[in-house]
PDB file of N, CA and C in Angstrom:
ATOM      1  N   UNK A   1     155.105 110.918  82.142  1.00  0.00           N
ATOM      2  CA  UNK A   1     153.717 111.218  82.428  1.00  0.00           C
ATOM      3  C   UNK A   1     153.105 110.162  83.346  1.00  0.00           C
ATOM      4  N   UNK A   2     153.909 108.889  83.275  1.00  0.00           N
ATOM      5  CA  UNK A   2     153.104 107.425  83.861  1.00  0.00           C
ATOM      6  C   UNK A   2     153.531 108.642  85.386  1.00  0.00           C
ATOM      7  N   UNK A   3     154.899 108.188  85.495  1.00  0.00           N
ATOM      8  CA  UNK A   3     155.058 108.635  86.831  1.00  0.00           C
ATOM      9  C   UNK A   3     154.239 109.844  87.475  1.00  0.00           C
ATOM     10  N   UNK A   4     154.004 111.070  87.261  1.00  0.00           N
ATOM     11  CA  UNK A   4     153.574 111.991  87.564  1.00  0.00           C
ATOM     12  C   UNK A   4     152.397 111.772  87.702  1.00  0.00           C
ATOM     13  N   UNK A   5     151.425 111.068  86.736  1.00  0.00           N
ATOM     14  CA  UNK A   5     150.239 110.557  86.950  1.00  0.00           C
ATOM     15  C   UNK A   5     149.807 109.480  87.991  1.00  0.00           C
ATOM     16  N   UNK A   6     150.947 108.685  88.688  1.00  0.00           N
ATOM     17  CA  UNK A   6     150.903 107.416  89.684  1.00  0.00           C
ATOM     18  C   UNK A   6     151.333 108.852  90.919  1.00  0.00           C
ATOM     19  N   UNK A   7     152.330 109.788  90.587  1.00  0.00           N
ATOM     20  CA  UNK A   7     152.045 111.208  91.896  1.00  0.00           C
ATOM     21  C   UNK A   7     150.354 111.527  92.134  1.00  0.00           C
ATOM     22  N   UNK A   8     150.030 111.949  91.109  1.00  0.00           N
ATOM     23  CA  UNK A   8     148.695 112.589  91.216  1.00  0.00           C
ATOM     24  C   UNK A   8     147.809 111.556  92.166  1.00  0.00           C
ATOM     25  N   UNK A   9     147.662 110.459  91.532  1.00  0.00           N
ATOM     26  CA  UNK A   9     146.572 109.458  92.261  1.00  0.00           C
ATOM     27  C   UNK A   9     147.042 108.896  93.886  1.00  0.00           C
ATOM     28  N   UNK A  10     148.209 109.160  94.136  1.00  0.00           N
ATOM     29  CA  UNK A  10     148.790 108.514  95.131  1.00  0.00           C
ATOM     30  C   UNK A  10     149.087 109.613  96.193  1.00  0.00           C
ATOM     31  N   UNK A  11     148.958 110.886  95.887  1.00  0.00           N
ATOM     32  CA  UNK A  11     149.047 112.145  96.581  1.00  0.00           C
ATOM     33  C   UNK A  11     147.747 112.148  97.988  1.00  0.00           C
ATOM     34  N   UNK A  12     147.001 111.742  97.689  1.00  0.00           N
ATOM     35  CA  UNK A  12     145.787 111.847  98.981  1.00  0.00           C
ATOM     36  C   UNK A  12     146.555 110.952 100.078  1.00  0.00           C
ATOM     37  N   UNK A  13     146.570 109.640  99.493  1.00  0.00           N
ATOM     38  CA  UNK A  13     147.122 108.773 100.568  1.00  0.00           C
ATOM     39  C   UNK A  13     148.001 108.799 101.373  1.00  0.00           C
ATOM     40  N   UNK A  14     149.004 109.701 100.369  1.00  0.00           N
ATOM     41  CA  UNK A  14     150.524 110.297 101.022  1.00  0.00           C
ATOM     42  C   UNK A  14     150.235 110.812 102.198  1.00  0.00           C
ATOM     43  N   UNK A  15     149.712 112.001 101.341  1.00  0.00           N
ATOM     44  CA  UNK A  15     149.181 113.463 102.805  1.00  0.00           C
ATOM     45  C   UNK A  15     149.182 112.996 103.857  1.00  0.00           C
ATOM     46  N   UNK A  16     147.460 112.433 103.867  1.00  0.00           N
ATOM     47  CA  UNK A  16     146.686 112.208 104.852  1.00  0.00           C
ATOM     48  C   UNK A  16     147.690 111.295 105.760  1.00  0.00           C
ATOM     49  N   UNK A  17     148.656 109.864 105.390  1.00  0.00           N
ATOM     50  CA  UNK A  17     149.179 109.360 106.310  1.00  0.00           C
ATOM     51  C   UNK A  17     150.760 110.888 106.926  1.00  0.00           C
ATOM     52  N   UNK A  18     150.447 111.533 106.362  1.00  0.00           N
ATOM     53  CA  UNK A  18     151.920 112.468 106.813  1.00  0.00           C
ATOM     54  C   UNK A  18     151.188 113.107 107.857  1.00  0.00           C
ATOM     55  N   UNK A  19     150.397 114.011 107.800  1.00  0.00           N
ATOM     56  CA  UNK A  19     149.482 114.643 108.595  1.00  0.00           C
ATOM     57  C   UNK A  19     148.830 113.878 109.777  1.00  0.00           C
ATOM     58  N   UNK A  20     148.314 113.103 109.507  1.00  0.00           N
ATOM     59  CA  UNK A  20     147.813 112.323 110.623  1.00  0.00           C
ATOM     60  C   UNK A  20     149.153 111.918 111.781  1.00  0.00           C
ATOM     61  N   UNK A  21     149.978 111.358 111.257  1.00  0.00           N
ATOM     62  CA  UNK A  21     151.040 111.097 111.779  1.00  0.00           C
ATOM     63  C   UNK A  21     151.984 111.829 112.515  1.00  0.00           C
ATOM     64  N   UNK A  22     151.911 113.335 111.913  1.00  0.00           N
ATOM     65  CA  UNK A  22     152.630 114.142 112.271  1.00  0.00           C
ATOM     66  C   UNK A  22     151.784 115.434 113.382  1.00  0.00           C
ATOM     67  N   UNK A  23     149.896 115.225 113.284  1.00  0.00           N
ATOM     68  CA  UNK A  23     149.674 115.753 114.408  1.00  0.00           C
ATOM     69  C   UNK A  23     149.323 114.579 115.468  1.00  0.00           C
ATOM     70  N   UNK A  24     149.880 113.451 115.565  1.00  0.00           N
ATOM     71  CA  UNK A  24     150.077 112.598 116.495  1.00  0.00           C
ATOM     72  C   UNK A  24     149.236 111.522 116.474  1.00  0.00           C
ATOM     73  N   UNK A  25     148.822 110.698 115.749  1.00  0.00           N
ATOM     74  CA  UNK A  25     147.960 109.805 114.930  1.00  0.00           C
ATOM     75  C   UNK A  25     148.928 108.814 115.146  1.00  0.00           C
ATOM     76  N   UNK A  26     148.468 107.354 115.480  1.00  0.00           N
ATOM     77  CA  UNK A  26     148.748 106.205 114.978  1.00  0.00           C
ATOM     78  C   UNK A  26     148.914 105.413 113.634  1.00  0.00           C
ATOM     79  N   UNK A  27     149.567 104.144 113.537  1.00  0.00           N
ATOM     80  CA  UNK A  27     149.925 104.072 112.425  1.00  0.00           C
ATOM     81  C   UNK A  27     148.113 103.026 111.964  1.00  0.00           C
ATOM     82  N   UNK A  28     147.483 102.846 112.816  1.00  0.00           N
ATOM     83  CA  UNK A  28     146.150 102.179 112.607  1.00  0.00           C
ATOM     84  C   UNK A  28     145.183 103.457 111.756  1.00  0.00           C
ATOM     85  N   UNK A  29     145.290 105.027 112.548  1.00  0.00           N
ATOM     86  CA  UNK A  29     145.073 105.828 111.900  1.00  0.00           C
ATOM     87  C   UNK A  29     145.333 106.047 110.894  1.00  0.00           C
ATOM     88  N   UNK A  30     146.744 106.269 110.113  1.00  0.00           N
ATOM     89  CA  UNK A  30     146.973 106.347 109.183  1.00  0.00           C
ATOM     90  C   UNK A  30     146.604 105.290 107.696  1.00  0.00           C
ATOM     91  N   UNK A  31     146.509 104.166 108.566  1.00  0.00           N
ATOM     92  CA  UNK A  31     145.628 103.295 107.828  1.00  0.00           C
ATOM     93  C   UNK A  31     144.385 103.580 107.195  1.00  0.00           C
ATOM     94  N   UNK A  32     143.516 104.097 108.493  1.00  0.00           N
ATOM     95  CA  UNK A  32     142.186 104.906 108.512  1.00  0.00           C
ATOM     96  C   UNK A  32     141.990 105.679 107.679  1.00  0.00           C
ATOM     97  N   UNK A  33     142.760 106.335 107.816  1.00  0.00           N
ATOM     98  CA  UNK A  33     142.558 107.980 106.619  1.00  0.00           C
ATOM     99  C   UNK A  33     142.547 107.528 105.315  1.00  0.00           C
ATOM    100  N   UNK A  34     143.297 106.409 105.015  1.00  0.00           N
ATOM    101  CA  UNK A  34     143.633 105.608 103.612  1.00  0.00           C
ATOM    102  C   UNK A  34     141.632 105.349 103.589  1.00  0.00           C
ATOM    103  N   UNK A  35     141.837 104.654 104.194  1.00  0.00           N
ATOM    104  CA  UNK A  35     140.389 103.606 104.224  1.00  0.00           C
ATOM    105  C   UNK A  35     139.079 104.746 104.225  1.00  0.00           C
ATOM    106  N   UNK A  36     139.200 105.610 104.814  1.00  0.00           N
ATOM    107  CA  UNK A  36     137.932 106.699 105.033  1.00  0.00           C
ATOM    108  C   UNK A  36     137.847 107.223 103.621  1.00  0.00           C
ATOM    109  N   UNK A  37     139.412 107.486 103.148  1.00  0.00           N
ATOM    110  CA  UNK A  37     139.240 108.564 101.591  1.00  0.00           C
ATOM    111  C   UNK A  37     138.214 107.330 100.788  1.00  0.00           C
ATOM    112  N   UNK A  38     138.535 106.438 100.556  1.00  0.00           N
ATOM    113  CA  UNK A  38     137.983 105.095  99.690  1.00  0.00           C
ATOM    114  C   UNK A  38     136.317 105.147  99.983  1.00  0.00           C
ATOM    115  N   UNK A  39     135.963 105.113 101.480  1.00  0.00           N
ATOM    116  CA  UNK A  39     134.815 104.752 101.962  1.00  0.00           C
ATOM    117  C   UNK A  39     134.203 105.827 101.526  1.00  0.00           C
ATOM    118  N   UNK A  40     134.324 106.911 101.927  1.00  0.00           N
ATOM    119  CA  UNK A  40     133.946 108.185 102.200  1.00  0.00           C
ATOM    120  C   UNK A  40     133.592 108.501 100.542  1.00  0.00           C
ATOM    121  N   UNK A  41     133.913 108.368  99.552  1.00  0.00           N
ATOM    122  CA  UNK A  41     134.096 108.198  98.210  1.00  0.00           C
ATOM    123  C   UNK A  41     133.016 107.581  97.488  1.00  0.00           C
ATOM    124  N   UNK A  42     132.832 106.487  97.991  1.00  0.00           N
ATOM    125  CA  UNK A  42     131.955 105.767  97.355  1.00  0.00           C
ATOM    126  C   UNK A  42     130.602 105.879  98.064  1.00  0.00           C
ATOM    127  N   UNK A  43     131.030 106.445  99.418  1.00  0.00           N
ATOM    128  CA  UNK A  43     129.295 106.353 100.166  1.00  0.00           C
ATOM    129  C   UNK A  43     128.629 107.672  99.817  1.00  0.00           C
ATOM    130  N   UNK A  44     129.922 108.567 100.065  1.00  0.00           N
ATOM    131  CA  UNK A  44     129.076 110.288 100.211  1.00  0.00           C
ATOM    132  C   UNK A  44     129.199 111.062  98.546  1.00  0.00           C
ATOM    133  N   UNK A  45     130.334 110.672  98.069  1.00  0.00           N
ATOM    134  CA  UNK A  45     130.651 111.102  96.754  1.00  0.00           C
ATOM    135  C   UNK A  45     131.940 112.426  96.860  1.00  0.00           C
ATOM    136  N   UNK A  46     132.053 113.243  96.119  1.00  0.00           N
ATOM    137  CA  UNK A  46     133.098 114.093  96.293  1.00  0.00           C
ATOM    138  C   UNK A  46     133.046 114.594  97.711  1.00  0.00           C
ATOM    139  N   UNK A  47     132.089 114.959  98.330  1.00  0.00           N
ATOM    140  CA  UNK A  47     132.359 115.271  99.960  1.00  0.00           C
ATOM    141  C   UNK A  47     132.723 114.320 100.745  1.00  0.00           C
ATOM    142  N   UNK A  48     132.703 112.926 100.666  1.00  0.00           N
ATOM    143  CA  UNK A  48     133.367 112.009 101.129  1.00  0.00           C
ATOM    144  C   UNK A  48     134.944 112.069 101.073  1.00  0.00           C
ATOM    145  N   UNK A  49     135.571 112.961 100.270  1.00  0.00           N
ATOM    146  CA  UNK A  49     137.007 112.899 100.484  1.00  0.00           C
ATOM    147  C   UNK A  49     137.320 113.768 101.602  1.00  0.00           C
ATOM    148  N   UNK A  50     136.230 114.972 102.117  1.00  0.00           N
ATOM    149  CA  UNK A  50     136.975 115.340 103.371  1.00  0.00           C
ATOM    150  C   UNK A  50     136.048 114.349 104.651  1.00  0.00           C
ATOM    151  N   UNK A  51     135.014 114.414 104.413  1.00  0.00           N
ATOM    152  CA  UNK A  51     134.287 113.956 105.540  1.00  0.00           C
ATOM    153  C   UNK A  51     134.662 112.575 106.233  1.00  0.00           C
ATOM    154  N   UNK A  52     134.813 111.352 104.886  1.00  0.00           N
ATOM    155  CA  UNK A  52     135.611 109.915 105.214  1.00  0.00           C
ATOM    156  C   UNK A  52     136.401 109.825 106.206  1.00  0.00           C
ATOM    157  N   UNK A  53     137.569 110.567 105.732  1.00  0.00           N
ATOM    158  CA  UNK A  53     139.138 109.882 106.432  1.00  0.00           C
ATOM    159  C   UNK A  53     138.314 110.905 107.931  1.00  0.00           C
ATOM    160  N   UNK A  54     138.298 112.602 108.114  1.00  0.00           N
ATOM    161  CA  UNK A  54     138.156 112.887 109.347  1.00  0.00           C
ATOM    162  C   UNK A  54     137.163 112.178 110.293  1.00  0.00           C
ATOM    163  N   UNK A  55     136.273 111.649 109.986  1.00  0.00           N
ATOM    164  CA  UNK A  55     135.325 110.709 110.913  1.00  0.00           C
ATOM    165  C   UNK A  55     136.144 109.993 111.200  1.00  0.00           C
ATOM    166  N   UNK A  56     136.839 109.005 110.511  1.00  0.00           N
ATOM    167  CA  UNK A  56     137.587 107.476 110.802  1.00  0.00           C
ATOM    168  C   UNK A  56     138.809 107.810 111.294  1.00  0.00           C
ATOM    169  N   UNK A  57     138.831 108.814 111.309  1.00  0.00           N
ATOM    170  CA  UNK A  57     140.039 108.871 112.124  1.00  0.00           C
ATOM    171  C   UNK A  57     139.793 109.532 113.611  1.00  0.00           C
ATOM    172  N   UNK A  58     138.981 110.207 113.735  1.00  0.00           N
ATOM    173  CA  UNK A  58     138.069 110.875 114.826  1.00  0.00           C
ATOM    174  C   UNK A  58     138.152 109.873 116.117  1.00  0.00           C
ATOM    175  N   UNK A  59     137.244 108.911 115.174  1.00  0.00           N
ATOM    176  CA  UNK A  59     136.796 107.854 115.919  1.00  0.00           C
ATOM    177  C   UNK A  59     137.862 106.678 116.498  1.00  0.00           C
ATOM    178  N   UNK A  60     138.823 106.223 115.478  1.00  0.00           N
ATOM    179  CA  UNK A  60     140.113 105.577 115.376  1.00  0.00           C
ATOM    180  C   UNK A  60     140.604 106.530 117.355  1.00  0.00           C
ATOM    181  N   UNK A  61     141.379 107.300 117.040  1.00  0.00           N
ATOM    182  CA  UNK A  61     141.669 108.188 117.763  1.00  0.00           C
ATOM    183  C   UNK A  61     140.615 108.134 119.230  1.00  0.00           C
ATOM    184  N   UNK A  62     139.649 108.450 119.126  1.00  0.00           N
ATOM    185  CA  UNK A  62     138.816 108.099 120.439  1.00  0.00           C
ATOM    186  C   UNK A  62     138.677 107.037 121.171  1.00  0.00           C
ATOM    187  N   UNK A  63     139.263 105.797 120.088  1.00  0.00           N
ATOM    188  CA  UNK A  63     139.072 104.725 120.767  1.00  0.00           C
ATOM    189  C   UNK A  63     140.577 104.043 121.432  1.00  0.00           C
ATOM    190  N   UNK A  64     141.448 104.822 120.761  1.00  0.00           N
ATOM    191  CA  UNK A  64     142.782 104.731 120.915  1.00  0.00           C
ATOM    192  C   UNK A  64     142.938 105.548 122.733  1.00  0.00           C
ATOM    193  N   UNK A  65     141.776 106.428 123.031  1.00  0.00           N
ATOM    194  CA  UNK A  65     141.562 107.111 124.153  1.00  0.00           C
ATOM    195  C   UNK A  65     142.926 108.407 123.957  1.00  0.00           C
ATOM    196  N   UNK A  66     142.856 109.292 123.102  1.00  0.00           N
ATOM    197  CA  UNK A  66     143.753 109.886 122.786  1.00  0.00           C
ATOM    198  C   UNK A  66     143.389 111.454 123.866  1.00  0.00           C
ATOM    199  N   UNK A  67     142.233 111.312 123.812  1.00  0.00           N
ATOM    200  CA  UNK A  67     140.973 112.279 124.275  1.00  0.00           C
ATOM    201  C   UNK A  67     140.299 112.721 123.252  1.00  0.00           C
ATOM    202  N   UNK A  68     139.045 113.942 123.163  1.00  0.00           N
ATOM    203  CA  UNK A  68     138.854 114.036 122.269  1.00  0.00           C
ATOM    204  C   UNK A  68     139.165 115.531 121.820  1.00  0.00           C
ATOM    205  N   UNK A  69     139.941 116.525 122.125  1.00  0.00           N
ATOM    206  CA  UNK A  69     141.067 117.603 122.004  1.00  0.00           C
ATOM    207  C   UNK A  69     141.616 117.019 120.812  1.00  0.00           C
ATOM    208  N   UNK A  70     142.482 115.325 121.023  1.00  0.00           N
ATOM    209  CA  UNK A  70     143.752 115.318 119.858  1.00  0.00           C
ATOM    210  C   UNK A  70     142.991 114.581 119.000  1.00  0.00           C
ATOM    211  N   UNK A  71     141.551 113.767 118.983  1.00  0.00           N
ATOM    212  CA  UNK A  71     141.120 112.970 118.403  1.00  0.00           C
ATOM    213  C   UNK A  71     140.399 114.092 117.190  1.00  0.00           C
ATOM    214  N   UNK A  72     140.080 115.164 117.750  1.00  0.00           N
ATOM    215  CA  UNK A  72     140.177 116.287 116.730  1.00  0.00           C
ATOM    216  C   UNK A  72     141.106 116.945 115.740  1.00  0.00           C
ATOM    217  N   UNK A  73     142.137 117.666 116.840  1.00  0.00           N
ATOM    218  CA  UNK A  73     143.179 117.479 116.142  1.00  0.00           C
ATOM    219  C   UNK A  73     143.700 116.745 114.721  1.00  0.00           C
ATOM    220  N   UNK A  74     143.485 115.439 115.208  1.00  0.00           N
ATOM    221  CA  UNK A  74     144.236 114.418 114.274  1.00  0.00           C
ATOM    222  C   UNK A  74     142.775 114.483 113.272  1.00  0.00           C
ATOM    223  N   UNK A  75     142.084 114.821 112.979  1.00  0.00           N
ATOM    224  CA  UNK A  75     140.741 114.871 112.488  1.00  0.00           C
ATOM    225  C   UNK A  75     141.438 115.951 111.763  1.00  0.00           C
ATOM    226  N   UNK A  76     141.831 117.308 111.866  1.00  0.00           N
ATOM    227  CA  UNK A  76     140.703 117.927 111.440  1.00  0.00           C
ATOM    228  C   UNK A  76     142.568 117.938 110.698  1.00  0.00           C
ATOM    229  N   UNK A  77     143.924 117.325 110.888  1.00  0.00           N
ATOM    230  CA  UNK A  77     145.255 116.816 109.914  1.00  0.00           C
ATOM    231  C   UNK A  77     144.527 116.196 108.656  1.00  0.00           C
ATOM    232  N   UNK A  78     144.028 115.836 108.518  1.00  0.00           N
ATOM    233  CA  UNK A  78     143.252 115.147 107.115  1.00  0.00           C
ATOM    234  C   UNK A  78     142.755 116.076 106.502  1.00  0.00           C
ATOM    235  N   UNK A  79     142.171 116.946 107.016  1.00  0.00           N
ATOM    236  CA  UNK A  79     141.632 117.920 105.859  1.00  0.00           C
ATOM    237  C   UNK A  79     142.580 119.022 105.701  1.00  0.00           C
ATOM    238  N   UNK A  80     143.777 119.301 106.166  1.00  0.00           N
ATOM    239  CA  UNK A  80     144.905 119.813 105.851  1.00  0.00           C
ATOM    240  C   UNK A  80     145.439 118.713 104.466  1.00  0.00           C
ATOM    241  N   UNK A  81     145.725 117.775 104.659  1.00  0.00           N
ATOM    242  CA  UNK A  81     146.160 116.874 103.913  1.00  0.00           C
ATOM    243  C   UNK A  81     145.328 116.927 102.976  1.00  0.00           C
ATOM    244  N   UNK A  82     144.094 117.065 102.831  1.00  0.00           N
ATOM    245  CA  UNK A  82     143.304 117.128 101.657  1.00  0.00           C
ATOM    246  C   UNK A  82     143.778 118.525 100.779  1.00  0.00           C
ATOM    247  N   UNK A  83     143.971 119.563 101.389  1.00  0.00           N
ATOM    248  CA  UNK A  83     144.199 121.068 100.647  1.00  0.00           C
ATOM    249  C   UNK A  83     145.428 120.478 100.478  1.00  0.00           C
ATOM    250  N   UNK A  84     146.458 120.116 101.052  1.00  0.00           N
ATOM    251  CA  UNK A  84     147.427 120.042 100.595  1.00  0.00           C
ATOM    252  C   UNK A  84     147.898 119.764  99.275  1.00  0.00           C
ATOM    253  N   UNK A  85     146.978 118.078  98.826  1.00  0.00           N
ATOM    254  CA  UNK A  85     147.441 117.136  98.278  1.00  0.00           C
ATOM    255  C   UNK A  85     146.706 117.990  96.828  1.00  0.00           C
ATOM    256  N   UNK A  86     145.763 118.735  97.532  1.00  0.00           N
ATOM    257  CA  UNK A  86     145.097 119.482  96.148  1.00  0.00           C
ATOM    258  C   UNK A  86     146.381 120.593  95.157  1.00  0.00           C
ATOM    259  N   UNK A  87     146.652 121.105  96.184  1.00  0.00           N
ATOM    260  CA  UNK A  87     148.145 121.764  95.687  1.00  0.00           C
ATOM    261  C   UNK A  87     148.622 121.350  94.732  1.00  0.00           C
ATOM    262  N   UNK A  88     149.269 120.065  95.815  1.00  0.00           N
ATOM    263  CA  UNK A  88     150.210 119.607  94.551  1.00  0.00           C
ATOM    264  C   UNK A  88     149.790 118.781  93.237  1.00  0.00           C
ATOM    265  N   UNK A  89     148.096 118.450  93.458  1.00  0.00           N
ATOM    266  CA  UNK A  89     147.500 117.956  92.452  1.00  0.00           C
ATOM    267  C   UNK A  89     147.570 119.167  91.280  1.00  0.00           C
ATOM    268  N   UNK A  90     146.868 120.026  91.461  1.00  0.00           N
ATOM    269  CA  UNK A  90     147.284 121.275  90.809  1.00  0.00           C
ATOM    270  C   UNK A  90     148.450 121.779  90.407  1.00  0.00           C
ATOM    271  N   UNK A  91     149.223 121.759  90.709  1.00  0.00           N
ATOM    272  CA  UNK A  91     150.420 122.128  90.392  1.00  0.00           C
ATOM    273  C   UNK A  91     151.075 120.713  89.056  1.00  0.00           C
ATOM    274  N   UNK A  92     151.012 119.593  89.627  1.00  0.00           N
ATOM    275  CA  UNK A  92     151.635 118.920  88.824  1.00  0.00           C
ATOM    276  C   UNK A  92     150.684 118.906  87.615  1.00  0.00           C
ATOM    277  N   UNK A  93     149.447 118.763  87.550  1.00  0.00           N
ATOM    278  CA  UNK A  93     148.665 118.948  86.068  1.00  0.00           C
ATOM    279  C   UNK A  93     148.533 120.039  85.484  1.00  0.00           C
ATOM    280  N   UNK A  94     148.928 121.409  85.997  1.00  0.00           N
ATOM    281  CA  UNK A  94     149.493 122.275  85.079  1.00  0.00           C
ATOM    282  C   UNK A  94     150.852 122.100  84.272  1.00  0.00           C
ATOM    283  N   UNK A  95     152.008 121.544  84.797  1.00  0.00           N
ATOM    284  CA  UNK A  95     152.830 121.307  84.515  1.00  0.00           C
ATOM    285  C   UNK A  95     152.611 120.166  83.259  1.00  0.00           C
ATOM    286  N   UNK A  96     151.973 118.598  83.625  1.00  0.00           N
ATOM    287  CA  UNK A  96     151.965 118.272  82.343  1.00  0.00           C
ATOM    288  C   UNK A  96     150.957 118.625  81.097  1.00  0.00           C
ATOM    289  N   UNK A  97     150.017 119.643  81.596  1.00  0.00           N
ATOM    290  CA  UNK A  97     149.240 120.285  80.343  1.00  0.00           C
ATOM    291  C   UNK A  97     149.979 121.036  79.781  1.00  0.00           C
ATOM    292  N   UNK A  98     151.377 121.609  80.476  1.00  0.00           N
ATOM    293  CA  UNK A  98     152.534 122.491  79.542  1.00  0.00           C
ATOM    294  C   UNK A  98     153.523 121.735  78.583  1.00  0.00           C
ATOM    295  N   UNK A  99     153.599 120.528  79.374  1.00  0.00           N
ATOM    296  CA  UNK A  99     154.361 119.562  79.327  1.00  0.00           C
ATOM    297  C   UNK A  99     154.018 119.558  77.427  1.00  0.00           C
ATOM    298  N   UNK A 100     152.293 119.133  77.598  1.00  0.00           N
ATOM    299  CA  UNK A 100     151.518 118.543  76.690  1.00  0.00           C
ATOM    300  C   UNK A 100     151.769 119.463  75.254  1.00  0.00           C
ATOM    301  N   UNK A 101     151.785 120.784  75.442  1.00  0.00           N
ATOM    302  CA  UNK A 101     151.684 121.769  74.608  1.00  0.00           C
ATOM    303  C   UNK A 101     153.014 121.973  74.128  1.00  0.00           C
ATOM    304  N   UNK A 102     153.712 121.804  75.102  1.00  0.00           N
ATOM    305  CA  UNK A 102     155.565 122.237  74.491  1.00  0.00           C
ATOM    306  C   UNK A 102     155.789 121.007  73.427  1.00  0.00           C
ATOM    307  N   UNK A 103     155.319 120.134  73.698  1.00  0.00           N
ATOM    308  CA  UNK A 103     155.433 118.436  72.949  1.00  0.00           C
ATOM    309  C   UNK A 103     155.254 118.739  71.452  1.00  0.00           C
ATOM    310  N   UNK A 104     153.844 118.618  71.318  1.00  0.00           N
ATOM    311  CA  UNK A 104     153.027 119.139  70.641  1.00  0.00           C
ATOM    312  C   UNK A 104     153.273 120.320  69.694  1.00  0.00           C
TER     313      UNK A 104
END
């Protein structure tokens, strides 16, 4: 359960650096997206998990002179990464609420 539960919490960070990275994001970006989910969190509240990382990385990206086509792009990989990571957030806490009941 430790493990699956260190999946769950560690799943945003994953994403967002896979996504970013993989629609052509730097590794400063990928930093970003880490840093935006955190910021974005504590400033805006639950809408801060999409709004955070895509600004900071927006911007990351613009200044990187990527243009602003991929600085989107790589923007709008984070909020893919957000549905994503929801997935598998979902998925794995059904599993240990079955987990919980088969135990039990």
């Amino acid at each position: 359960m430790v493990i699956l539960t260190t999946i769950i919490f560690s799943s945003d960070f994953m994403t967002n650096a896979y996504f970013v990275k993989k629609h052509g994001g730097s590794k400063i970006a990928m930093l970003g997206a880490g840093f935006g989910l955190v910021l974005g969190t504590i400033f805006l509240g639950p809408v801060g998990i999409l709004i955070g990382p895509f600004v900071i990385v927006f911007v990351i990206a613009i200044l990187e002179k990527k243009g602003s086509n991929t600085a989107f792009k790589i923007g709008v990989a984070t909020l893919l990464a957000f549905f994503s990571s929801s997935i598998v957030k979902i998925i794995l806490q059904l599993f240990m609420v079955l987990w919980f009941f088969i135990v039990v």
